[in-house]
C-alpha atoms as a PDB file:
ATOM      1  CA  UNK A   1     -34.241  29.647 206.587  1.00  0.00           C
ATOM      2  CA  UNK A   2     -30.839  28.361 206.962  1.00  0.00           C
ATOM      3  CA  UNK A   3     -27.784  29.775 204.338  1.00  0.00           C
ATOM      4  CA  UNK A   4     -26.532  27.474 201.919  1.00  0.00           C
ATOM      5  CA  UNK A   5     -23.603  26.842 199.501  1.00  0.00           C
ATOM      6  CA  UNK A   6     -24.544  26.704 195.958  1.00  0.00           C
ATOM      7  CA  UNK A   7     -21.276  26.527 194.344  1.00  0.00           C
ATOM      8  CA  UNK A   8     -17.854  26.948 195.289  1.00  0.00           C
ATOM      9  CA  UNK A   9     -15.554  28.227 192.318  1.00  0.00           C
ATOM     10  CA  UNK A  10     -12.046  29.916 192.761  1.00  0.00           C
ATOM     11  CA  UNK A  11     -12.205  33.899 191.587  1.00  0.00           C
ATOM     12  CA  UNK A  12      -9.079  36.491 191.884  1.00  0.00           C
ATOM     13  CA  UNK A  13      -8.708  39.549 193.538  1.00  0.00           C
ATOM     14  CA  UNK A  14      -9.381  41.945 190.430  1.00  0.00           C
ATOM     15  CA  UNK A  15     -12.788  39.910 190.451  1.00  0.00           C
ATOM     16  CA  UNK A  16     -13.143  40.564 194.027  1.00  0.00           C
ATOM     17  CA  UNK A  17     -12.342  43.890 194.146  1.00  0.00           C
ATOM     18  CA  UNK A  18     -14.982  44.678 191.017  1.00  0.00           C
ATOM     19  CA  UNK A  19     -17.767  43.040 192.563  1.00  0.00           C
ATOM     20  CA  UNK A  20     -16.927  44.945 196.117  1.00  0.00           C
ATOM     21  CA  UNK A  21     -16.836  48.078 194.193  1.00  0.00           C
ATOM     22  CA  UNK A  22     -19.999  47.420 192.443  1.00  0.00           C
ATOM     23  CA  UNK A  23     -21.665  46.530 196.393  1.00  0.00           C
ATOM     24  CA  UNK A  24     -20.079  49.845 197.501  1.00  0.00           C
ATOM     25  CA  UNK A  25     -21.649  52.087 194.868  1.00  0.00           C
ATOM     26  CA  UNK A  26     -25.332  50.677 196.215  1.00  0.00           C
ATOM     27  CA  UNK A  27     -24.417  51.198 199.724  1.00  0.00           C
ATOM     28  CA  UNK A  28     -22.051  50.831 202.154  1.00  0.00           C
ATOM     29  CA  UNK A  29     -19.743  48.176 202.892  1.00  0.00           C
ATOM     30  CA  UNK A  30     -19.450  46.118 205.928  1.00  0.00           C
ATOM     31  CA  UNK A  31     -16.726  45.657 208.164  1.00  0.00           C
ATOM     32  CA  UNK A  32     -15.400  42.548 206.788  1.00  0.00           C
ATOM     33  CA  UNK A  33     -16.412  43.641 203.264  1.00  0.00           C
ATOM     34  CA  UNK A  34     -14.266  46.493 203.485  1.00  0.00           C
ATOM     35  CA  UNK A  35     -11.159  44.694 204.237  1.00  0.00           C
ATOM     36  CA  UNK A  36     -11.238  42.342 201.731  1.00  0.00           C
ATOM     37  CA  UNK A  37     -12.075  45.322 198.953  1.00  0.00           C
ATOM     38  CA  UNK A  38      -8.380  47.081 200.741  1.00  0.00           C
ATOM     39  CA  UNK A  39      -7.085  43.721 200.572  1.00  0.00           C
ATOM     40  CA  UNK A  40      -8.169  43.133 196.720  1.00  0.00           C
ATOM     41  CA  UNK A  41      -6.909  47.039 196.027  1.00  0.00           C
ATOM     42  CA  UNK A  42      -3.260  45.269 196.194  1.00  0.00           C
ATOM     43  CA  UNK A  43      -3.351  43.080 193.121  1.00  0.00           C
ATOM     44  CA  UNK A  44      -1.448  44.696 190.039  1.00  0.00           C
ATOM     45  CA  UNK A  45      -4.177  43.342 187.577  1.00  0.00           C
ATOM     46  CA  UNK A  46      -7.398  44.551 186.487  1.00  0.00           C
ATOM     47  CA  UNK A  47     -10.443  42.696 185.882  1.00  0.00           C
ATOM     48  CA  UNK A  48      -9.621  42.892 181.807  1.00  0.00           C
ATOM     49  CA  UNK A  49      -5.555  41.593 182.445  1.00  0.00           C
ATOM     50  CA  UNK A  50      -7.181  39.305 184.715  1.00  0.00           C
ATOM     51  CA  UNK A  51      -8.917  37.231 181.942  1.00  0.00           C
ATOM     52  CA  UNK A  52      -6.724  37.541 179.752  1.00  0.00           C
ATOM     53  CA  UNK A  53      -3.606  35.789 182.000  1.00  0.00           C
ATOM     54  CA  UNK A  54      -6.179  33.539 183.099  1.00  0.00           C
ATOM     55  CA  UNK A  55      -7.070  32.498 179.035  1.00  0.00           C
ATOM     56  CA  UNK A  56      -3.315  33.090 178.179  1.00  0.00           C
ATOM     57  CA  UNK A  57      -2.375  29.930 181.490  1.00  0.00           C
ATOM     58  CA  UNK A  58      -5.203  27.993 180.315  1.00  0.00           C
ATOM     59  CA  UNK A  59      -3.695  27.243 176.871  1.00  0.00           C
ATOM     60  CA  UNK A  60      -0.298  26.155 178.013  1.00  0.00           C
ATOM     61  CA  UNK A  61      -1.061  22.699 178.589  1.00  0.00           C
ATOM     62  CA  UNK A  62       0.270  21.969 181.556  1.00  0.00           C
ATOM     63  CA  UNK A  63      -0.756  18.255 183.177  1.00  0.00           C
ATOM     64  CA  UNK A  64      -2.773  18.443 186.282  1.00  0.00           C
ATOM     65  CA  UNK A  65      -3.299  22.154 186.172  1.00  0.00           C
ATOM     66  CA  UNK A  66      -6.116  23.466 187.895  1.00  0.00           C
ATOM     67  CA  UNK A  67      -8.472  26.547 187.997  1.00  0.00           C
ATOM     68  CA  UNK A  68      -7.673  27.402 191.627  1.00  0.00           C
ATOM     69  CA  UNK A  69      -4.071  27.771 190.274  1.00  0.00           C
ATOM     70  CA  UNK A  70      -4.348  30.225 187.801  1.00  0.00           C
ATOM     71  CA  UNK A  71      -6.590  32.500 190.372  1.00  0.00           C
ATOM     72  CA  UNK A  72      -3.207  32.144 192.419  1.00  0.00           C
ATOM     73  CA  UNK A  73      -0.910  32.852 189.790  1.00  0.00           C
ATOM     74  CA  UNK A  74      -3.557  35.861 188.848  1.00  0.00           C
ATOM     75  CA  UNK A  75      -3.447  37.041 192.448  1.00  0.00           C
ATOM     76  CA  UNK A  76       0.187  37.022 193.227  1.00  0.00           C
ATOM     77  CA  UNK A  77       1.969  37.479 189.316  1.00  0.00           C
ATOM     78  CA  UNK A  78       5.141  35.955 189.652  1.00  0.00           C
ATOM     79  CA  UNK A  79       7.586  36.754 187.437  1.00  0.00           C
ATOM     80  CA  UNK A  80      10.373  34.766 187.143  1.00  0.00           C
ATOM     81  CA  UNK A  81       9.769  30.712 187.164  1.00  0.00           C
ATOM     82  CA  UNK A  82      11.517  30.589 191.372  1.00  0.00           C
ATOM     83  CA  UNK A  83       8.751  32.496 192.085  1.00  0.00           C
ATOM     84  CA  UNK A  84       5.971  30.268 189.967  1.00  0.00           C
ATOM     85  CA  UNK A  85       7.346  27.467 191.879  1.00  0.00           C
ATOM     86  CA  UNK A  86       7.320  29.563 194.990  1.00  0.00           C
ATOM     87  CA  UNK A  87       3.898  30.752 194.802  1.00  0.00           C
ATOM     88  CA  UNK A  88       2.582  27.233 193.828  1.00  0.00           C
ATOM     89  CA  UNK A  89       4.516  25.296 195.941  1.00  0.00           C
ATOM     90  CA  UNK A  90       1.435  25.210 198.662  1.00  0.00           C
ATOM     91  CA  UNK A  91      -0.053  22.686 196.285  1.00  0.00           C
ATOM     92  CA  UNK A  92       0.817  18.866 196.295  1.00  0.00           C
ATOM     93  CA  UNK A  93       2.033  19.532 192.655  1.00  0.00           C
ATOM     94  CA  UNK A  94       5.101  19.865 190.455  1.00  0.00           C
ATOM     95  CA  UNK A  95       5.730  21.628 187.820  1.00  0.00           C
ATOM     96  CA  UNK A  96       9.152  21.444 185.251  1.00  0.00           C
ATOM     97  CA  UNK A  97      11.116  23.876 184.968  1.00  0.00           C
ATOM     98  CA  UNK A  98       9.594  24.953 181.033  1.00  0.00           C
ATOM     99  CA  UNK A  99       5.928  24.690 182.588  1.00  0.00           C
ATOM    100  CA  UNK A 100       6.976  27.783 185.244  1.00  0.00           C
ATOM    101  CA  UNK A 101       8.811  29.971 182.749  1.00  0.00           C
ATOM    102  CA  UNK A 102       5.635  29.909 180.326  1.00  0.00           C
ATOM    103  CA  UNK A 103       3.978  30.793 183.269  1.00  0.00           C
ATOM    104  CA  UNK A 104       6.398  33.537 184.085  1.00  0.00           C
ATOM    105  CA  UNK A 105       6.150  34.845 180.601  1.00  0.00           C
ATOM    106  CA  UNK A 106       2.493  35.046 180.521  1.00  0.00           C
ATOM    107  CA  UNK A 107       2.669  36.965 183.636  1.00  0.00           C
ATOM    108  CA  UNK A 108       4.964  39.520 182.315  1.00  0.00           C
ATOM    109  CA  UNK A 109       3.184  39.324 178.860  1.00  0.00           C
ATOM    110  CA  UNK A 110      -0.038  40.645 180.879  1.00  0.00           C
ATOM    111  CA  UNK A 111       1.033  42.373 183.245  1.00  0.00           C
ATOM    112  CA  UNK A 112       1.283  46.291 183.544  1.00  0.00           C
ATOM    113  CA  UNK A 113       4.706  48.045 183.735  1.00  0.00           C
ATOM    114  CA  UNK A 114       5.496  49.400 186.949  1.00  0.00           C
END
């Protein structure tokens, strides 16, 4: 029986790395697998900050936003609005100058002090 996509939805790194560590506890991980849980252990977030930025981005309003980039901003939490633009500029999109310091601010709103 041949493999097949049911649904294709964006999901962060804190996601990522939960659902790895939940895989790991029942066994043990692949090669590949294993990588991507290292590679999700760099995100500053947890899966709790995580929906909350991701709630917190949603209600800002901004035209033409998009699921896949929150899970960026979630993955990467810039924290000034160069780096919003920075992060996001690999998307045909635009964003004013007010749209990436709300953006900013709900990064730093969320996320942890280092």
């Amino acid at each position: 029986m041949k493999d097949s996509i049911i649904s294709e939805d964006p999901v962060s790194l804190p996601f990522v790395r939960e659902a790895l560590e939940k895989v790991q506890k029942q066994g043990e991980l692949n090669f590949r697998a294993q990588k991507t849980l290292e590679h999700a252990e760099t995100c500053l977030l947890n899966v709790k900050e995580a929906k909350t930025l991701l709630d917190s981005l949603a209600k800002i309003g901004i035209p033409r936003w998009k699921d896949v980039f929150a899970h960026k901003i979630v993955d990467s939490c810039p924290v000034t609005p160069e780096q919003v633009k920075t992060v996001l500029s690999c998307y045909n999109v635009t964003f004013s100058k007010e749209h990436a310091q709300k953006i900013a601010d709900a990064v730093v709103a969320v996320k942890p002090k280092a």
